[in-house]
Structure formats: structure tokens, C-alpha cells
N, C-alpha and C. Protein backbone atom coordinates (compact mmCIF):
# COMPACT_ATOMS: atom_id res chain seq x y z
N UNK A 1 -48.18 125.31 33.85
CA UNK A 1 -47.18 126.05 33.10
C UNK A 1 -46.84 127.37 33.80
N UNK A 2 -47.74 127.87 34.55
CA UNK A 2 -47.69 129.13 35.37
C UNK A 2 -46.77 129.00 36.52
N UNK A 3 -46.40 127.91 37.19
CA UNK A 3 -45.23 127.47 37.86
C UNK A 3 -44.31 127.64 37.67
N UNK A 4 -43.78 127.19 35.91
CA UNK A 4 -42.52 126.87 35.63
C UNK A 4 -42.38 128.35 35.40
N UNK A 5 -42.87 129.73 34.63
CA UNK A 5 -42.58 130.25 34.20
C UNK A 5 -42.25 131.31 35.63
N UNK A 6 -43.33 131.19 36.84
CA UNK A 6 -42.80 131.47 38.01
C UNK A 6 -41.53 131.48 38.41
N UNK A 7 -40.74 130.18 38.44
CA UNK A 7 -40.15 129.43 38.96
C UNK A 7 -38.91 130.16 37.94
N UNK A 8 -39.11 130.30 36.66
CA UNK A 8 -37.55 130.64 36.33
C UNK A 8 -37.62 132.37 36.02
N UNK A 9 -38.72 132.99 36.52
CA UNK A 9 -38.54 134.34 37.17
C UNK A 9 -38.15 134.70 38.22
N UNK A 10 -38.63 133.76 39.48
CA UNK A 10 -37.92 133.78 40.17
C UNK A 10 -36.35 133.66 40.37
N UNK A 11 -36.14 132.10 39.89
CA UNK A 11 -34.12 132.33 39.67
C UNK A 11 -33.45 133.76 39.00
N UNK A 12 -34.13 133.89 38.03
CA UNK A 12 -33.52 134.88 37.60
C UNK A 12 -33.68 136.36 38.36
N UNK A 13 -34.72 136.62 39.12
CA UNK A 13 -34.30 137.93 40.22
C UNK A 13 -33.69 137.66 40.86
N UNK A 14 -33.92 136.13 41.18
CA UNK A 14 -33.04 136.13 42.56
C UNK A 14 -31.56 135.76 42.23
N UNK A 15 -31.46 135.35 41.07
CA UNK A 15 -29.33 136.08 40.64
C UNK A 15 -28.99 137.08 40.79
N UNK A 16 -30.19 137.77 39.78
CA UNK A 16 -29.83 139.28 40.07
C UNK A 16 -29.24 139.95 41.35
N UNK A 17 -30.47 140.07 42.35
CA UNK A 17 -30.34 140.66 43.78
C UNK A 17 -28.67 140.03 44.23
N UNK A 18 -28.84 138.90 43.73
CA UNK A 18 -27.58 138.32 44.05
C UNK A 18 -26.32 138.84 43.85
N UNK A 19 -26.60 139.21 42.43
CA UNK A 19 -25.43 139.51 41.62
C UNK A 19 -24.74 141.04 42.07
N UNK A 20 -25.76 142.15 42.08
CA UNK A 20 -26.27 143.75 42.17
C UNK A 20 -25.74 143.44 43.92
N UNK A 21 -26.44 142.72 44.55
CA UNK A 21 -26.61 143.30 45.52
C UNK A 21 -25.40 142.76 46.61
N UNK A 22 -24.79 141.45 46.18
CA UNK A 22 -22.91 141.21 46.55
C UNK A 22 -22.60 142.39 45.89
N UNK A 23 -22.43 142.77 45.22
CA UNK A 23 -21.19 143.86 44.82
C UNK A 23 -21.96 145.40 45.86
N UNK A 24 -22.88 145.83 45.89
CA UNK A 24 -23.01 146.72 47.29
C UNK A 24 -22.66 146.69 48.50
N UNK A 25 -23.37 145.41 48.47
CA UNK A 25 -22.79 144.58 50.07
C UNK A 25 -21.35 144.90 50.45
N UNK A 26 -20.73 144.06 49.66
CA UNK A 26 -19.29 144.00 49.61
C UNK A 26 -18.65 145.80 49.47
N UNK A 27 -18.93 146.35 48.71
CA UNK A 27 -18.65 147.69 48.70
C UNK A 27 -18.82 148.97 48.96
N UNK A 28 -19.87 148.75 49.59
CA UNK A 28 -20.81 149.90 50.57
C UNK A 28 -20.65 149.33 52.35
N UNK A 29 -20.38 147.95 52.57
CA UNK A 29 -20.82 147.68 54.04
C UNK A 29 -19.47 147.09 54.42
N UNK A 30 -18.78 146.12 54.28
CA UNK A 30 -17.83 144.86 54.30
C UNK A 30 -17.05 145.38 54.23
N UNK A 31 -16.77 145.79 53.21
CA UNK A 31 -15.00 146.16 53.26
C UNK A 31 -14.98 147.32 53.80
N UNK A 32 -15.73 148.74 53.86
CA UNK A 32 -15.69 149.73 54.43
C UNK A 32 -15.23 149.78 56.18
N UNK A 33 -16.25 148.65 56.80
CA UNK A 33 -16.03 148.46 57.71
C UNK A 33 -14.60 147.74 58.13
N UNK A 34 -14.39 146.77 57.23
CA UNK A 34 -13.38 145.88 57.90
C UNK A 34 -12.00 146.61 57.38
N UNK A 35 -12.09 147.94 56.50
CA UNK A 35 -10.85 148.67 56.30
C UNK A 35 -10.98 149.55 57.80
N UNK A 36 -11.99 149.86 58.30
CA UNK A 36 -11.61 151.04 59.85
C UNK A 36 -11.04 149.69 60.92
N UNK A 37 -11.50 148.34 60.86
CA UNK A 37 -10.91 147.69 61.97
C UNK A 37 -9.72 146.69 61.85
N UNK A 38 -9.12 146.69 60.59
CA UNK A 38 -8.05 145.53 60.88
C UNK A 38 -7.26 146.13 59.52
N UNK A 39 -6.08 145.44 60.23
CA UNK A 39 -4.34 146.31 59.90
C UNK A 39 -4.60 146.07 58.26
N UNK A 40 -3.70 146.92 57.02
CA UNK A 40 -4.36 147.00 55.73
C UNK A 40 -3.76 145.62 55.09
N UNK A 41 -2.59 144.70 56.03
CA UNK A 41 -2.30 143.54 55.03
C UNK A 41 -3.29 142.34 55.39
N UNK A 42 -3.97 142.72 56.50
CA UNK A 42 -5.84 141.25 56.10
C UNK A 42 -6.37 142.10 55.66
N UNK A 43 -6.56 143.52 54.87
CA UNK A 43 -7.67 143.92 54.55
C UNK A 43 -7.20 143.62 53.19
N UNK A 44 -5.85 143.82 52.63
CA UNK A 44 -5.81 143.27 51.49
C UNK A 44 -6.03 141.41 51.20
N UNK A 45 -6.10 141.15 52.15
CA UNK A 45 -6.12 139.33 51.97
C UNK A 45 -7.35 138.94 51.51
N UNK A 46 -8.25 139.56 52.86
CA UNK A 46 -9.56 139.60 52.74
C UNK A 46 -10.59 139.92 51.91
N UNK A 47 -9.97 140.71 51.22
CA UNK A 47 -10.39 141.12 50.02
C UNK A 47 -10.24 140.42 48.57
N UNK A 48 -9.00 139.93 48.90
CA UNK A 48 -8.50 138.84 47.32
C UNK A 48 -9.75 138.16 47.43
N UNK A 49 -9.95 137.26 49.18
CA UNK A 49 -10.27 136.29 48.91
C UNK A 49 -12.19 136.25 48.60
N UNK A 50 -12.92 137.38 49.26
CA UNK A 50 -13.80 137.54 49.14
C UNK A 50 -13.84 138.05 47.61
N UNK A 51 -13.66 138.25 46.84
CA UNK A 51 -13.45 138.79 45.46
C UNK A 51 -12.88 137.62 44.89
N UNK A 52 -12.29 136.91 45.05
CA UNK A 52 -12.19 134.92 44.48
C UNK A 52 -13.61 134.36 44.78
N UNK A 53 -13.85 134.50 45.82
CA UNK A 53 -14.97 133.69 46.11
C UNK A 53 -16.46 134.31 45.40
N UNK A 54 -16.84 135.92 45.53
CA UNK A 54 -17.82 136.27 44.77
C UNK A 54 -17.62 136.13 43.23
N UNK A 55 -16.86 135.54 42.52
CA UNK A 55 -16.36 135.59 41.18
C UNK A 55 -16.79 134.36 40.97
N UNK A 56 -16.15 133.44 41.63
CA UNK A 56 -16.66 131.57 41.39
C UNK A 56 -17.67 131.40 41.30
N UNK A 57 -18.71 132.24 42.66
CA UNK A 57 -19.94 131.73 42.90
C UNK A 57 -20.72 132.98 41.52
N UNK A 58 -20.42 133.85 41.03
CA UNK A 58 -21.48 134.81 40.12
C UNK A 58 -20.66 134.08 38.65
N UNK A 59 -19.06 133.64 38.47
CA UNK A 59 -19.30 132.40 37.24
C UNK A 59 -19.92 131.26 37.11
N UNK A 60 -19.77 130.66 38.16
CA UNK A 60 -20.44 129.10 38.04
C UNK A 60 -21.98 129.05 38.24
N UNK A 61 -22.14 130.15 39.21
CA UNK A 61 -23.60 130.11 39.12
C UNK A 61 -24.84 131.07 38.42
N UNK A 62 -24.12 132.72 38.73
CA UNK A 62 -25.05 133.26 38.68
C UNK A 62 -25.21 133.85 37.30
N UNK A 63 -24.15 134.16 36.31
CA UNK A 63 -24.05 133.96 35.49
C UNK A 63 -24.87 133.31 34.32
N UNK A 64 -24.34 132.10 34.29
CA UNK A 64 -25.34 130.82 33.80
C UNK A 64 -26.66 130.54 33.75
N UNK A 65 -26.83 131.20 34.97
CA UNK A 65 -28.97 131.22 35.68
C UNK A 65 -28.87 132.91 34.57
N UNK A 66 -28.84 133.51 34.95
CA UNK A 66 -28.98 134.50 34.10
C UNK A 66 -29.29 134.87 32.66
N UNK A 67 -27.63 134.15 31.81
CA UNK A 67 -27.71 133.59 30.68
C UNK A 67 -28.70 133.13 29.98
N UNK A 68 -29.56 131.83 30.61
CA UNK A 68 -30.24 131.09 30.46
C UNK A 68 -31.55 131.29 30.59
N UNK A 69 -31.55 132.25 31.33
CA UNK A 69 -33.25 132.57 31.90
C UNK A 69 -33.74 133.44 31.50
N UNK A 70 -32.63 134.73 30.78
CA UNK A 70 -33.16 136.02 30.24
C UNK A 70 -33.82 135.86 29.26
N UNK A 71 -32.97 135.09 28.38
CA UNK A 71 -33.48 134.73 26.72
C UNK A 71 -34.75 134.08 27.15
N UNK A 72 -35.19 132.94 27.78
CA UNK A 72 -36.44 131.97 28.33
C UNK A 72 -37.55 133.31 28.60
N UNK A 73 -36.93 134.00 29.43
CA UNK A 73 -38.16 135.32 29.89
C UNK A 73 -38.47 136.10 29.19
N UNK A 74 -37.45 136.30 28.08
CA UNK A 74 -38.24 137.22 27.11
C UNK A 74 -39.17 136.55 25.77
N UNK A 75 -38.66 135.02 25.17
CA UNK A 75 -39.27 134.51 24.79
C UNK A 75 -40.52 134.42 25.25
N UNK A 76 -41.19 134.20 26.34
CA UNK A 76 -42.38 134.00 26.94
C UNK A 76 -42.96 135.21 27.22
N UNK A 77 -42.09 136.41 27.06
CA UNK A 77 -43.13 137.69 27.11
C UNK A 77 -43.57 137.88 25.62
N UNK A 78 -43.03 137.39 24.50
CA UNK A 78 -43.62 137.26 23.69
C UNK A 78 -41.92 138.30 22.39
N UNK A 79 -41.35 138.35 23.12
CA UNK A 79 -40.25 139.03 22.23
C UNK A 79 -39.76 138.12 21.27
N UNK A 80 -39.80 138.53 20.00
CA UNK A 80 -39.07 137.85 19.04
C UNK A 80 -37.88 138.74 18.15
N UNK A 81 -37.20 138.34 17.02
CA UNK A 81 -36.33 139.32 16.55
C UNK A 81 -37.20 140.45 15.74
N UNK A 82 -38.58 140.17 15.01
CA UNK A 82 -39.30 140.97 14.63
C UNK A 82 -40.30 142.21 15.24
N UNK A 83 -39.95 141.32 16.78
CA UNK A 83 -40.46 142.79 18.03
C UNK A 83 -39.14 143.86 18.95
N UNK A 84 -38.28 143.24 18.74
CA UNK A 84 -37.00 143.54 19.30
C UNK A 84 -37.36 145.63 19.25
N UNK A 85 -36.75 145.78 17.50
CA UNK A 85 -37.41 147.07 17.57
C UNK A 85 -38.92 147.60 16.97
N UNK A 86 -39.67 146.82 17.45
CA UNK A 86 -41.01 147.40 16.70
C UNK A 86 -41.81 147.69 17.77
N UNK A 87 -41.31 147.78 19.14
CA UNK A 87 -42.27 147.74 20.53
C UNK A 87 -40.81 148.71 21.42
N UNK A 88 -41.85 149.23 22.49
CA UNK A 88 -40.96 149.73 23.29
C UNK A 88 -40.70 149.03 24.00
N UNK A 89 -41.32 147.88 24.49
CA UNK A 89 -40.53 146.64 25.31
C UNK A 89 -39.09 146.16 25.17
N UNK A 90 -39.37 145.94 23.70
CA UNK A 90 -38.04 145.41 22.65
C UNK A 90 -36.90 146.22 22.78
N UNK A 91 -36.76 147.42 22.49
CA UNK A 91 -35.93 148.60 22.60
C UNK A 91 -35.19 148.63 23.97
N UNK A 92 -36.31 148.62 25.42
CA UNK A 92 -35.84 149.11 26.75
C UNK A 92 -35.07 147.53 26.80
N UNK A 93 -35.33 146.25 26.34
CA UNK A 93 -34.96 145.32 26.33
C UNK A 93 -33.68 145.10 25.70
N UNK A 94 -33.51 145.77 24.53
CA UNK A 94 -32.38 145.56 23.98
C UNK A 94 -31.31 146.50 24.21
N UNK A 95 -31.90 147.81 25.06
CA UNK A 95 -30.65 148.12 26.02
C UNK A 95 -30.32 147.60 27.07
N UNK A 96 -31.13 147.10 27.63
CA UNK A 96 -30.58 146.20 28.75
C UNK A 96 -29.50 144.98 28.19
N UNK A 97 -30.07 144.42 27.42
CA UNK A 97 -29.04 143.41 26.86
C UNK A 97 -27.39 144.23 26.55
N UNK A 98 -27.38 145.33 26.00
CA UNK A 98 -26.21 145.84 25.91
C UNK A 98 -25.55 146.04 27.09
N UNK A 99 -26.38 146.91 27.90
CA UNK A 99 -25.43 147.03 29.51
C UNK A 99 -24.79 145.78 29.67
N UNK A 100 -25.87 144.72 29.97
CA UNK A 100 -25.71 143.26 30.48
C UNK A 100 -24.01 142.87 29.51
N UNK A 101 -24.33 142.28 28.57
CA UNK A 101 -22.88 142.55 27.97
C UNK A 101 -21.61 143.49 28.80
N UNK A 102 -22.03 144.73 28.61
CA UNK A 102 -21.12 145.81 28.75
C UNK A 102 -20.05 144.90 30.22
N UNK A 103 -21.23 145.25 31.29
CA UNK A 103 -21.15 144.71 32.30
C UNK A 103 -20.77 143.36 32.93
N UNK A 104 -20.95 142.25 32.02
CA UNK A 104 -20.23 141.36 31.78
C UNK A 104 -18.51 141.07 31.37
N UNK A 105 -17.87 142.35 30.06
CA UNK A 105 -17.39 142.21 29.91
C UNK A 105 -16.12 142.97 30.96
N UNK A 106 -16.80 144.08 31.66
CA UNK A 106 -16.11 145.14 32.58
C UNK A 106 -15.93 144.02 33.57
N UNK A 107 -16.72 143.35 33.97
CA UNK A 107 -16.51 142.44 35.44
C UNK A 107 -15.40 141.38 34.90
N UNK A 108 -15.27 140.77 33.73
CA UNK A 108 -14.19 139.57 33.01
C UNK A 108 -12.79 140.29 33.24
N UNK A 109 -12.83 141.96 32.73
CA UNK A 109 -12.06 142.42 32.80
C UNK A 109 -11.15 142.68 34.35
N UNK A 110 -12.04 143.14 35.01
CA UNK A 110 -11.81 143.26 36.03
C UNK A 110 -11.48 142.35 37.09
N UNK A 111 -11.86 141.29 36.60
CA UNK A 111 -11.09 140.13 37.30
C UNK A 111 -9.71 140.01 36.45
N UNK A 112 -9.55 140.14 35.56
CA UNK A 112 -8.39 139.62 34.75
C UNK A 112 -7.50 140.76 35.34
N UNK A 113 -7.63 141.57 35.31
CA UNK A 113 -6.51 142.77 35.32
C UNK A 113 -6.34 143.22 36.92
N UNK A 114 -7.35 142.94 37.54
CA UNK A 114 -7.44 143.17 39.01
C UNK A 114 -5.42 143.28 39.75
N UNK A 115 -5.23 142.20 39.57
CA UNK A 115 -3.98 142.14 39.93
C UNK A 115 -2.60 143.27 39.00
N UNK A 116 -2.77 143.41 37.84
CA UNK A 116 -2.03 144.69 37.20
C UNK A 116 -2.72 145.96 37.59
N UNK A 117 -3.79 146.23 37.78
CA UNK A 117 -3.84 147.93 37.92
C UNK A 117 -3.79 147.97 39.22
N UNK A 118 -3.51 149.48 39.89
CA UNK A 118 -3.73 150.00 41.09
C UNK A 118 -4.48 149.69 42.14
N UNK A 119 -4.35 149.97 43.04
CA UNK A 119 -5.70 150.02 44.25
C UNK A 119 -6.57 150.41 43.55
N UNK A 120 -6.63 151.77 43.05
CA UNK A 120 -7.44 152.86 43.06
C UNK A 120 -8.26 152.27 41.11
N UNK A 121 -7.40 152.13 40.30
CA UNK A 121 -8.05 151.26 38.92
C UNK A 121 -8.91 150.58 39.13
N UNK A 122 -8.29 149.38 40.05
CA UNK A 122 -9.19 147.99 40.53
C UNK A 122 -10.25 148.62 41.03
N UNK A 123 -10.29 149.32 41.69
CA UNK A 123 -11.53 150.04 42.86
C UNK A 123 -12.65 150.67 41.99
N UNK A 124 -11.76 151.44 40.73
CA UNK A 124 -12.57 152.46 40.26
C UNK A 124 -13.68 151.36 39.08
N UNK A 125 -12.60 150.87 38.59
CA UNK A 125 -13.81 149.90 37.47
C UNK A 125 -14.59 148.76 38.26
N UNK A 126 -14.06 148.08 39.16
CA UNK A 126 -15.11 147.71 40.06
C UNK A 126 -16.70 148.46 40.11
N UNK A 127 -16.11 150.14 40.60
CA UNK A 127 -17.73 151.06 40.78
C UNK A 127 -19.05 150.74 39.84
N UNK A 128 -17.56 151.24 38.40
CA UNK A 128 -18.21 151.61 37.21
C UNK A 128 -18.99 150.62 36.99
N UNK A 129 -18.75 148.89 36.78
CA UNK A 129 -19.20 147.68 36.56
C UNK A 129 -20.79 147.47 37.82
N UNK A 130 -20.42 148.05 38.74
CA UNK A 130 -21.54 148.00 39.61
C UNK A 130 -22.23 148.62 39.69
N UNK A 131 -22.09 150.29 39.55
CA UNK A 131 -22.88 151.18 39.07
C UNK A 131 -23.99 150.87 37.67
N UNK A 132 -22.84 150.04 37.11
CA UNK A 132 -23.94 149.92 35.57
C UNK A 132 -24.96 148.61 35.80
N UNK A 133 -24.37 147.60 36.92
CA UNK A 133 -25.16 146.62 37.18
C UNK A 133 -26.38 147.05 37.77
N UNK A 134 -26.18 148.34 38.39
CA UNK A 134 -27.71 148.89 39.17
C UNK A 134 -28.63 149.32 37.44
N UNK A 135 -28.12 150.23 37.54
CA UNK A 135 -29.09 150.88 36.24
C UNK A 135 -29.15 149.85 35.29
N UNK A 136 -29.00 148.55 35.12
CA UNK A 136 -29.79 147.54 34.45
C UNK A 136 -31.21 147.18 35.38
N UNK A 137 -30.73 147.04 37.03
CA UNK A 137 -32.16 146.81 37.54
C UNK A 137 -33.05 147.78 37.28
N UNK A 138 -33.11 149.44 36.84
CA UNK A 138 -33.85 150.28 36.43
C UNK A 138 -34.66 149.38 35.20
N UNK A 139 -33.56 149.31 34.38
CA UNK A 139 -34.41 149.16 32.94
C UNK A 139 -35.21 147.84 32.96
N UNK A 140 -35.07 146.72 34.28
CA UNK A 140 -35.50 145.68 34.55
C UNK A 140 -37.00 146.08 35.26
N UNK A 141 -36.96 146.86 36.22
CA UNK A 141 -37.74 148.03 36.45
C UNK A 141 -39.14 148.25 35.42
N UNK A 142 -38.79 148.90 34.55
CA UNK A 142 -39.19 149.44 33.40
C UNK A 142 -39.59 148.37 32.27
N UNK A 143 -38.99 147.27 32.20
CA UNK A 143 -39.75 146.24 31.21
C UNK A 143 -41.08 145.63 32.35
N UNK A 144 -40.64 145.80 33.82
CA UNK A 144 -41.67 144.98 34.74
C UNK A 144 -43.14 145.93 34.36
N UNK A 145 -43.28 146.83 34.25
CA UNK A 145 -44.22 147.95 33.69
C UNK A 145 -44.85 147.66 32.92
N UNK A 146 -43.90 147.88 31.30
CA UNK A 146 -44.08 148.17 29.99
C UNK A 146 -45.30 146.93 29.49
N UNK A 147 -45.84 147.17 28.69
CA UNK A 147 -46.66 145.73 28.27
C UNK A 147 -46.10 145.16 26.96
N UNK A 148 -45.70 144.27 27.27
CA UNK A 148 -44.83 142.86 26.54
C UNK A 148 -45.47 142.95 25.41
N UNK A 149 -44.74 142.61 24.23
CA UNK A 149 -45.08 142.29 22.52
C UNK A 149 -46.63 141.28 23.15
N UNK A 150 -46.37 140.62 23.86
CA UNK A 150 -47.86 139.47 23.69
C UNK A 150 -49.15 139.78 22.89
């Protein structure tokens, strides 16, 4: 049983890193670079398309592993709705669940509207959505610590 529960801790960091760490990648290294070397109409192409493609692969996949594995991982740390707020696990847990949301819904958004707002809109809620995707790994952080309702 120590396998399985391995096994879907593992998927689920490893979406994460996935998830957190494409949107740095992509916005700290990739596009920075490939805006100083090539003319701005492939940097706009390049960009649709890498931003189509990280969207498919974090809906169809990473998403879903996520979805699925958070609720599984906290069940097995022992969280129920009667520990939610009666533990500080529960609490740092159930803000994370809000970001997660938040952040969910900023990234839906942000694909949807990507094409109506600005350079600079698209760019900016992009941050915000990624910025908040980090400070969930904090509070992910911080439940890895805390000692579980168990």
C-alpha cells in the first residue's frame, strides 16, 4: 500500500513542478530569450503556439492528475470535513485549496480572454496566475512539515 500512496505523490509533484515550473520556464527563460533574437511577428507566433500547446498538455493532463490526487492525498493524510478546521493542517490546506481554485480560474480566464486584452493584460495576469501558482508550492511546503490530522 506504501507504493501506491508513493506512486500518486509522486504524480502529483510531479504535475505540479510541471505545472509551476512551464509557466517560469516559459516566462523567465524562453520567451525572454527568443524576444532578443527573432523579429516580433515569430515571437508573436511562437508564443500563441507554445501557450496552445502548454494549455492542452496542463488541461488534458495536468490538471486532471492534480484534481484527482489532491483530494486522494489528503484523504490519506487523514483530513476529513471534521479536521478541515480543527487542525492547522486543515486550515494551511484549505488555503491552498482556495489559491488552487483562484488559480485555476485566473489561468481559464486567461486563456479565454488572452486574445481580447493587450500584450501587456495578457502578460500581466499571466504573472499574477503564476505568481500565485508559486505561493501554493509554499503552502505545499508547509503541509510537507505540519503533522497531518492522522
Amino acid at each position: 500500500m506504501t507504493l501506491l500512496w508513493t506512486f500518486v505523490l509522486f504524480t502529483h509533484v510531479t504535475a505540479a513542478v510541471f505545472w509551476v515550473g512551464g509557466q517560469l520556464m516559459l516566462s523567465f527563460v524562453v520567451l525572454p530569450a527568443f524576444r532578443r533574437l527573432a523579429p516580433p511577428p515569430l515571437v508573436a507566433q511562437v508564443t500563441i503556439a507554445a501557450a496552445r500547446r502548454f494549455a492542452r498538455i496542463a488541461n488534458r493532463g495536468l490538471l486532471p492528475v492534480l484534481v484527482v490526487s489532491g483530494p486522494l492525498l489528503a484523504w490519506h493524510d487523514g483530513v476529513r470535513p471534521s479536521t478541515i478546521d480543527a487542525t492547522v493542517f486543515g486550515q494551511v490546506l484549505e488555503v491552498k485549496i482556495v489559491l488552487v481554485l483562484v488559480v485555476v480560474g485566473l489561468a481559464l480566464t486567461h486563456g479565454v480572454t488572452a486574445k481580447r486584452l493587450s500584450r501587456r493584460g495578457s502578460r500581466r495576469l499571466g504573472l499574477v496566475t503564476m505568481g500565485l501558482s508559486v505561493l501554493i508550492l509554499g503552502f505545499a511546503a508547509a503541509l510537507a512539515v505540519l503533522p497531518s490530522p492522522n
